[in-house]
PDB file of N, CA and C in Angstrom:
ATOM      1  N   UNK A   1     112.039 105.760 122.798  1.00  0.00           N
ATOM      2  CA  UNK A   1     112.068 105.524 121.367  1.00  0.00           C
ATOM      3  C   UNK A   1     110.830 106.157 120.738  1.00  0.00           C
ATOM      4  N   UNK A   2     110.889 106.868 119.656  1.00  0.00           N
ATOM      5  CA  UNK A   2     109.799 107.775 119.143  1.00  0.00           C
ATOM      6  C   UNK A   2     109.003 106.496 117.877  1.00  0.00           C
ATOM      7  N   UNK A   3     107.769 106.608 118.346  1.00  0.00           N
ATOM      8  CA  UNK A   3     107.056 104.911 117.565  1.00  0.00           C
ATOM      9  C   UNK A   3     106.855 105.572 116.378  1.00  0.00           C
ATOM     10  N   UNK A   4     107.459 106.456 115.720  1.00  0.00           N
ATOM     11  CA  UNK A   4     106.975 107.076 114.540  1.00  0.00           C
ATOM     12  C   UNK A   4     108.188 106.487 113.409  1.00  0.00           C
ATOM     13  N   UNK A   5     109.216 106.283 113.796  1.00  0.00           N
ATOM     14  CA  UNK A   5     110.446 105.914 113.406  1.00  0.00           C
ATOM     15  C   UNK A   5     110.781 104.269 113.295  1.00  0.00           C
ATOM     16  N   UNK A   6     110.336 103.640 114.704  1.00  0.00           N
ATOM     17  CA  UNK A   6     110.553 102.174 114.091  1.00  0.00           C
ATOM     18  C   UNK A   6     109.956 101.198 113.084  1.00  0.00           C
ATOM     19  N   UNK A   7     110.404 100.122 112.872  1.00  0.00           N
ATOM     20  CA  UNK A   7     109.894  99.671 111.618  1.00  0.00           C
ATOM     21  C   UNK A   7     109.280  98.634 112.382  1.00  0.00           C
ATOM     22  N   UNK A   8     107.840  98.257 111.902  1.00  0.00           N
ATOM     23  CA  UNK A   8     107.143  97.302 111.837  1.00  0.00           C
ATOM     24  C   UNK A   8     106.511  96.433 110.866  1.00  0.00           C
ATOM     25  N   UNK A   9     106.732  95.141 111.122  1.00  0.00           N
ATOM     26  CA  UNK A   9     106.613  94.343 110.060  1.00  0.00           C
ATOM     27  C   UNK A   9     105.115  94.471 109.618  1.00  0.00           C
ATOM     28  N   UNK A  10     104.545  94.480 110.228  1.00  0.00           N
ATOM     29  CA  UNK A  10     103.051  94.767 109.551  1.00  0.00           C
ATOM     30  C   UNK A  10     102.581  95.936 110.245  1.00  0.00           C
ATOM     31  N   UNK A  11     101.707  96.553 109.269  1.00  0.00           N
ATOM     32  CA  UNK A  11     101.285  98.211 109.861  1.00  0.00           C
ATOM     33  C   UNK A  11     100.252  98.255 108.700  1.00  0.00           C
ATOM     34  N   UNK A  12      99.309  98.931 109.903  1.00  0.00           N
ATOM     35  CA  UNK A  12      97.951  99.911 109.043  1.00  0.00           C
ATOM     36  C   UNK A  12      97.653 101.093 108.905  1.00  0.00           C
ATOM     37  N   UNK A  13      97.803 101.759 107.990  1.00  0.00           N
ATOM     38  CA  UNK A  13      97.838 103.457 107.888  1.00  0.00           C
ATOM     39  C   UNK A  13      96.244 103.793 107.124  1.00  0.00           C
ATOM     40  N   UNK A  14      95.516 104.155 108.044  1.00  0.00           N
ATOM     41  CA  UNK A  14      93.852 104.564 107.636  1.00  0.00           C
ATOM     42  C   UNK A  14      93.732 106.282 106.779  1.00  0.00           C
ATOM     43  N   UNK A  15      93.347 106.144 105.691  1.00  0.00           N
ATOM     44  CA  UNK A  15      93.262 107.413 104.982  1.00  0.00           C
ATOM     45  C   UNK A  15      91.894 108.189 105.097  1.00  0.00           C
ATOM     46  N   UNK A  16      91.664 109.499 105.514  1.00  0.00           N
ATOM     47  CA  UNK A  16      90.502 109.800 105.220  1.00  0.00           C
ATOM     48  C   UNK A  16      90.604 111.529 104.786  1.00  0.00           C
ATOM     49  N   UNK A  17      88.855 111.490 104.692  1.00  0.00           N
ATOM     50  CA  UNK A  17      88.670 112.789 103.882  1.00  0.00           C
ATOM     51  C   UNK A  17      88.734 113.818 104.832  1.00  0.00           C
ATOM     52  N   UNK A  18      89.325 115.363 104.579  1.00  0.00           N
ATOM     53  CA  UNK A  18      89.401 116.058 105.856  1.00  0.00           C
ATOM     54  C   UNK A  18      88.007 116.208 106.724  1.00  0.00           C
ATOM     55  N   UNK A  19      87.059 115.555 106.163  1.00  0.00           N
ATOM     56  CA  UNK A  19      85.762 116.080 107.214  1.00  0.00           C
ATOM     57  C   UNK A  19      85.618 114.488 107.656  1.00  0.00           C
ATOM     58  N   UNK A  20      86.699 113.563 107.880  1.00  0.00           N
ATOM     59  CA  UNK A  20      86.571 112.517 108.333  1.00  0.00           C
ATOM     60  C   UNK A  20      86.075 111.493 108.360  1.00  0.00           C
ATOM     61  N   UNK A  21      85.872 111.301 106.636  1.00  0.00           N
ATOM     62  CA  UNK A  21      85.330 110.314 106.584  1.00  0.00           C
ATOM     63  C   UNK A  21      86.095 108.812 105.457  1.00  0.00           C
ATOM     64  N   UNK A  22      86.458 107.882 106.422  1.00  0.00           N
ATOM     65  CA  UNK A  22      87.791 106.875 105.629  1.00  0.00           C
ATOM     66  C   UNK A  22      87.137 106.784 104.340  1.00  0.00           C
ATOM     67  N   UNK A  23      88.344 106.267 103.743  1.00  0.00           N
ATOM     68  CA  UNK A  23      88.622 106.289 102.288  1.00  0.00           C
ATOM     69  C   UNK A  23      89.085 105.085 101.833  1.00  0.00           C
ATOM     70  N   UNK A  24      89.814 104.528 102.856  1.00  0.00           N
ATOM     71  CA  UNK A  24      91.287 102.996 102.673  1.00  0.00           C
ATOM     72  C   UNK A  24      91.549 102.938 103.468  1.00  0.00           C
ATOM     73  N   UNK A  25      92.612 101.953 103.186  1.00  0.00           N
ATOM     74  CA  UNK A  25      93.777 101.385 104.490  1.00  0.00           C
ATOM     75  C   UNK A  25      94.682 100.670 103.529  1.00  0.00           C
ATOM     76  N   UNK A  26      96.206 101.279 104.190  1.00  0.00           N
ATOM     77  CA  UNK A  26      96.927 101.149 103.080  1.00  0.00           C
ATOM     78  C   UNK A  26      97.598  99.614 103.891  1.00  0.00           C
ATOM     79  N   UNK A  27      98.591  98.844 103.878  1.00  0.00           N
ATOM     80  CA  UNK A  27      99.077  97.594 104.063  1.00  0.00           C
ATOM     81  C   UNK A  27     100.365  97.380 104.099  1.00  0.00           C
ATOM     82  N   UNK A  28     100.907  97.361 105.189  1.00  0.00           N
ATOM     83  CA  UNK A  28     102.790  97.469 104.865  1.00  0.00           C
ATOM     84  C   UNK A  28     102.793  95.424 106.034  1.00  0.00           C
ATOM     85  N   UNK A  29     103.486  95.033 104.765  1.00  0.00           N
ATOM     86  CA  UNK A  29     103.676  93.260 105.663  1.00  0.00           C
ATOM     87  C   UNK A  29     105.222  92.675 105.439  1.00  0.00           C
ATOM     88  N   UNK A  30     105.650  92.573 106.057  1.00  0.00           N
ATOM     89  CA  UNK A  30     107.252  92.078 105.827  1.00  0.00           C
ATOM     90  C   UNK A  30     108.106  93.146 105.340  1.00  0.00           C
ATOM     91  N   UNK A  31     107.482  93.975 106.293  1.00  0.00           N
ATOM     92  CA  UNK A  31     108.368  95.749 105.914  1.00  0.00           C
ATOM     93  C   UNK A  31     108.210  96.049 104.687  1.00  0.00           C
ATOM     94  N   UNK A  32     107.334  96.052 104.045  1.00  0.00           N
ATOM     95  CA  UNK A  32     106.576  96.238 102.233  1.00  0.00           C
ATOM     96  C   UNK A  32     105.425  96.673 102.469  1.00  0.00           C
ATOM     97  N   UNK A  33     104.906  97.487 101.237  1.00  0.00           N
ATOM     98  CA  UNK A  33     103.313  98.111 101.371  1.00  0.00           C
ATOM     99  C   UNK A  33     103.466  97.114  99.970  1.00  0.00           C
ATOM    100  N   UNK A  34     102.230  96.399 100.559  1.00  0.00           N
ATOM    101  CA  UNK A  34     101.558  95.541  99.683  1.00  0.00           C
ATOM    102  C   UNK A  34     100.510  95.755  99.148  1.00  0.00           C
ATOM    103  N   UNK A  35      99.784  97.416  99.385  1.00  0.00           N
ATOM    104  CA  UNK A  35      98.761  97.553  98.785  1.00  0.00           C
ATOM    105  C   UNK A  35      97.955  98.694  99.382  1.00  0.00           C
ATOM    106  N   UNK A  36      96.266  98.926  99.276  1.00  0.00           N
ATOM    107  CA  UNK A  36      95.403  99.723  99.661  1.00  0.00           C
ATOM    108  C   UNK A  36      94.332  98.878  99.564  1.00  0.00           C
ATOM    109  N   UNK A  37      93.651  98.889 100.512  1.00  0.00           N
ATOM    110  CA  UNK A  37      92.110  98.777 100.445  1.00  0.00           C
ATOM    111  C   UNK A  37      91.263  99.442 100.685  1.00  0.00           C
ATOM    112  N   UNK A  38      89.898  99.629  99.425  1.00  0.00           N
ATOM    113  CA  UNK A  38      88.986 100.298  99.779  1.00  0.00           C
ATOM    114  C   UNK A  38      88.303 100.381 101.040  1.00  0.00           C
ATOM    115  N   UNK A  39      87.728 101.481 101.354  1.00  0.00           N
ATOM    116  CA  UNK A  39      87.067 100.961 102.765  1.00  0.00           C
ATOM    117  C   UNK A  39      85.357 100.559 102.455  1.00  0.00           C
ATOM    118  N   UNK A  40      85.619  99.081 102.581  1.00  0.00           N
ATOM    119  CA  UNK A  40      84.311  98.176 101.767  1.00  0.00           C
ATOM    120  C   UNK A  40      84.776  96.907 102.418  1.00  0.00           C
ATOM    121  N   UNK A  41      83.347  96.342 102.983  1.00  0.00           N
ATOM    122  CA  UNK A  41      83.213  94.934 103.755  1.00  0.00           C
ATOM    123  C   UNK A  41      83.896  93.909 102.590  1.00  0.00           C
ATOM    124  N   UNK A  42      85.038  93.249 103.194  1.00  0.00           N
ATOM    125  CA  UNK A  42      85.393  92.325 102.680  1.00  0.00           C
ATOM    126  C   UNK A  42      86.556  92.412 101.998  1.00  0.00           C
ATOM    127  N   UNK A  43      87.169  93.392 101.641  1.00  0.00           N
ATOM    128  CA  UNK A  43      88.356  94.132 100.817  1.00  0.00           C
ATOM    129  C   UNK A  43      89.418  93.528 101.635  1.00  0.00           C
ATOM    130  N   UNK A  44      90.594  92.839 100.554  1.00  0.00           N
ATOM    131  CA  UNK A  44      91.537  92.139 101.084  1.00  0.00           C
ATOM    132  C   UNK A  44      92.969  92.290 100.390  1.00  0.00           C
ATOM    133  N   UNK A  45      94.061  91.847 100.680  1.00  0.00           N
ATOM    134  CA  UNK A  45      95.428  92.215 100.454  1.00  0.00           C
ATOM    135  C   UNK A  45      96.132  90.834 100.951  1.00  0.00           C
ATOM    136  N   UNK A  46      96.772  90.396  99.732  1.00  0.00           N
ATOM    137  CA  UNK A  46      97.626  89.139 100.440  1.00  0.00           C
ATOM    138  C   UNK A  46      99.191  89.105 100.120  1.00  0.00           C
ATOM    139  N   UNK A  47      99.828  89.379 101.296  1.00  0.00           N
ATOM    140  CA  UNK A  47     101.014  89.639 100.696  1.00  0.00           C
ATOM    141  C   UNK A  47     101.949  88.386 100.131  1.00  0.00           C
ATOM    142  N   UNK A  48     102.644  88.732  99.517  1.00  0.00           N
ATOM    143  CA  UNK A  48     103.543  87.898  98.302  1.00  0.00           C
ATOM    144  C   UNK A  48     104.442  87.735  98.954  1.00  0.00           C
ATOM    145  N   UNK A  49     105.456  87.902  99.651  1.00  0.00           N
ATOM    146  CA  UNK A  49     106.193  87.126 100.553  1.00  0.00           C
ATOM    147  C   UNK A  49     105.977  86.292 101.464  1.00  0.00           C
ATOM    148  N   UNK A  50     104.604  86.488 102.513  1.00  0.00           N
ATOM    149  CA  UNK A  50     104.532  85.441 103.631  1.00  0.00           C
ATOM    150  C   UNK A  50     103.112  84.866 103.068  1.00  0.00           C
ATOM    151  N   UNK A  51     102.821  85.096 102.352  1.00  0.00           N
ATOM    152  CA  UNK A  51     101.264  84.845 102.136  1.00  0.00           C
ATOM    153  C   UNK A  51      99.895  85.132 103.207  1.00  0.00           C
ATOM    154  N   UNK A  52     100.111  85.934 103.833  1.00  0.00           N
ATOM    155  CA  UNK A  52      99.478  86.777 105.031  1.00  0.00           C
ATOM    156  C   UNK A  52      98.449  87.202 104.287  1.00  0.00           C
ATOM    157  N   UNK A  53      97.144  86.864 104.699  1.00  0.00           N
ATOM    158  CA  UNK A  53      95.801  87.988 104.386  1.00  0.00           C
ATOM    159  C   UNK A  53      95.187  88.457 104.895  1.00  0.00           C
ATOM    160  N   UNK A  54      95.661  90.452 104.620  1.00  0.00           N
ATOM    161  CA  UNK A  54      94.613  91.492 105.474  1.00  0.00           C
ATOM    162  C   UNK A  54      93.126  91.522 105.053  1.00  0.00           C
ATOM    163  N   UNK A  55      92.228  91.112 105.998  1.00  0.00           N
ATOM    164  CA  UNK A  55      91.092  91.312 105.323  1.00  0.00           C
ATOM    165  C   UNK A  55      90.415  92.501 106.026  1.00  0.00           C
ATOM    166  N   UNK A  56      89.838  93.123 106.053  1.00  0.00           N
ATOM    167  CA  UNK A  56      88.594  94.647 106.187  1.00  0.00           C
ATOM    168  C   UNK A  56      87.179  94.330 106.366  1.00  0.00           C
ATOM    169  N   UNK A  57      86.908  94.242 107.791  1.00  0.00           N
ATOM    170  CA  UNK A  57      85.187  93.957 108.224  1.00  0.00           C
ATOM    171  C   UNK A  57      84.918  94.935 108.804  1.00  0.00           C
ATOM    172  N   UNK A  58      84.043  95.971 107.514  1.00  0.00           N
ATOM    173  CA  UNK A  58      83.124  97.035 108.196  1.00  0.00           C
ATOM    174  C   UNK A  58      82.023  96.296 108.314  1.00  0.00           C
ATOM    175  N   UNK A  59      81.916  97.219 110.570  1.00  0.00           N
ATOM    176  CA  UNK A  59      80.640  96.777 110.940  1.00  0.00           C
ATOM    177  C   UNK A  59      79.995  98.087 111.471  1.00  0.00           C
ATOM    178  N   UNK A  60      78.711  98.256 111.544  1.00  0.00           N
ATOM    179  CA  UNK A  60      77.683  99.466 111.914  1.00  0.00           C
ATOM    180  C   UNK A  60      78.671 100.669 112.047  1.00  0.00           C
ATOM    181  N   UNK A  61      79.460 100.396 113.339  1.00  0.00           N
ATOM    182  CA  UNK A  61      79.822 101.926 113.592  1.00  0.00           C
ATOM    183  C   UNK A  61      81.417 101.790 113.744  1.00  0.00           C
ATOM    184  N   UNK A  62      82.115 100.444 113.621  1.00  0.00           N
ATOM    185  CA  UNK A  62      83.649 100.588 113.564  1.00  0.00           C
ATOM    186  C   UNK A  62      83.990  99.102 112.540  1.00  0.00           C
ATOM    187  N   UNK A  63      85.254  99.066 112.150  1.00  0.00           N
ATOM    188  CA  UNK A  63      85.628  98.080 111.336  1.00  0.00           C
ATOM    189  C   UNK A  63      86.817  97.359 112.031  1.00  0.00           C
ATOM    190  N   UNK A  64      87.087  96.366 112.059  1.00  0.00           N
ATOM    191  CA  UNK A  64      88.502  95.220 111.739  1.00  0.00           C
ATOM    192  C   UNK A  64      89.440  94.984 110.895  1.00  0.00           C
ATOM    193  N   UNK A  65      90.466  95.263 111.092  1.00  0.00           N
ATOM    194  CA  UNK A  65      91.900  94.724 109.642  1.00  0.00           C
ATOM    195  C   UNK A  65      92.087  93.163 110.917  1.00  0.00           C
ATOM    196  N   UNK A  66      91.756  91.973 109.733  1.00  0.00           N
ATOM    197  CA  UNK A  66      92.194  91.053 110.656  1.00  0.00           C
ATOM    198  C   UNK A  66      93.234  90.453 109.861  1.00  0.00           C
ATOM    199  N   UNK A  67      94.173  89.693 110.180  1.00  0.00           N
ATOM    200  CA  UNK A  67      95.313  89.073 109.165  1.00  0.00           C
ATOM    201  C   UNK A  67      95.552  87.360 109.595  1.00  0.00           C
ATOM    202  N   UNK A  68      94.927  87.021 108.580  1.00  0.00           N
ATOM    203  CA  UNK A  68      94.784  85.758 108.294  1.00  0.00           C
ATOM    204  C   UNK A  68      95.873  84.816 107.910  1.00  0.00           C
ATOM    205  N   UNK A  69      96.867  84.212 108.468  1.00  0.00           N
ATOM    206  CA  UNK A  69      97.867  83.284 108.058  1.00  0.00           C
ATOM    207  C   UNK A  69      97.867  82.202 107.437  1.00  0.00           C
ATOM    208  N   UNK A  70      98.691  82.550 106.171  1.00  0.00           N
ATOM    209  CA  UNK A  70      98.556  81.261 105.182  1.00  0.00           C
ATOM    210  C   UNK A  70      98.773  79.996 105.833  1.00  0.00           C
ATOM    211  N   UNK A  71      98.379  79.205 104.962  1.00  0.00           N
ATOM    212  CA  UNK A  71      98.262  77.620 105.161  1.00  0.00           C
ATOM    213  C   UNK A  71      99.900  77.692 105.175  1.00  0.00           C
ATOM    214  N   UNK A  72     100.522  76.322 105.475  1.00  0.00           N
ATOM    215  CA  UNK A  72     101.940  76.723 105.603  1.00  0.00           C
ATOM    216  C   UNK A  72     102.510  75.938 103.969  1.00  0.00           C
ATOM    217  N   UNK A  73     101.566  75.179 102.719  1.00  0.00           N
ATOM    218  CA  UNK A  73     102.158  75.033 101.547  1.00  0.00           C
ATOM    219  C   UNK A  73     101.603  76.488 100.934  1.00  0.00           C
ATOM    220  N   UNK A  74     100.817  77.115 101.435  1.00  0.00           N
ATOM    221  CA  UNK A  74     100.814  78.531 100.718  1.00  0.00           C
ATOM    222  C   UNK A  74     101.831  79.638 100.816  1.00  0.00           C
ATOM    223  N   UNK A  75     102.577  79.660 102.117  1.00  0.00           N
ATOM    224  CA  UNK A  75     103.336  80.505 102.137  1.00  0.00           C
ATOM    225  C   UNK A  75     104.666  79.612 101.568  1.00  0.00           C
ATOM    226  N   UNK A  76     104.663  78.950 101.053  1.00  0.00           N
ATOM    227  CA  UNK A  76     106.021  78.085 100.133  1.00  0.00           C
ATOM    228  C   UNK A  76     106.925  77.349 100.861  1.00  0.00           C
ATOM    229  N   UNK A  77     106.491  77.328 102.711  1.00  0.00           N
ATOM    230  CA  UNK A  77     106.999  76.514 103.150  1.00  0.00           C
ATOM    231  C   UNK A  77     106.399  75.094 103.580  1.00  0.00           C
ATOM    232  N   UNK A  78     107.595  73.674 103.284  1.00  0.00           N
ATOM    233  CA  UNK A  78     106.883  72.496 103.642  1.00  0.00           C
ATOM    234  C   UNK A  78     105.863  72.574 105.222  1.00  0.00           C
ATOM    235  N   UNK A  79     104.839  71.680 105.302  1.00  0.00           N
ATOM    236  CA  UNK A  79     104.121  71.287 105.920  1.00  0.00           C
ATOM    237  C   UNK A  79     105.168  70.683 107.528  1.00  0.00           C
ATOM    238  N   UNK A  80     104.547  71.105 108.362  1.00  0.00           N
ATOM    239  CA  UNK A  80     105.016  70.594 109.617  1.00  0.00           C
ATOM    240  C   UNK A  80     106.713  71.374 109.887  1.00  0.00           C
ATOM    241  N   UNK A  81     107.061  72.257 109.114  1.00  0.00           N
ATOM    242  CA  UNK A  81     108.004  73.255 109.436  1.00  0.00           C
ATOM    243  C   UNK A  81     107.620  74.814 110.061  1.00  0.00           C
ATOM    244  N   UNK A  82     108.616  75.188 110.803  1.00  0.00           N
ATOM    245  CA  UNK A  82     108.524  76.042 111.596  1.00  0.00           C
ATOM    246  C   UNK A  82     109.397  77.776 110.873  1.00  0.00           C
TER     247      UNK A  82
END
């Protein structure tokens, strides 16, 4: 299977300048691009369907997209459901 073609529910696509230096990171969550983030400590994206938040930790010499899962009355479902 060619990984260029399947769909993934969440995906990070990193943009940069041709002499290589990032720019963003764009945000696809529940098969949706929910956005871009600058590339800047702390820059975040929360998507509107699951309530998922990408957050962006540049450190010295590499960074993190970590994705933070809503509380479960944030993502609009009751408490103690699956």
């Amino acid at each position: 299977m060619d990984r260029l073609t399947k769909k993934y529910k969440t995906d990070y696509r990193v943009n940069s300048l041709s002499n290589g230096v990032i720019i963003s990171v764009e945000v696809t969550c529940c098969n949706r691009h929910i956005g871009e983030m600058h590339y800047k400590d702390g820059e975040s994206r929360k998507c509107p369907l699951c309530g998922m938040v990408h957050q962006l930790i540049v450190q010295h010499n590499h960074f993190h997209i970590r994705p933070i899962a809503a509380a479960a009355d944030e993502a609009g479902m009751p408490e103690g459901s699956s």
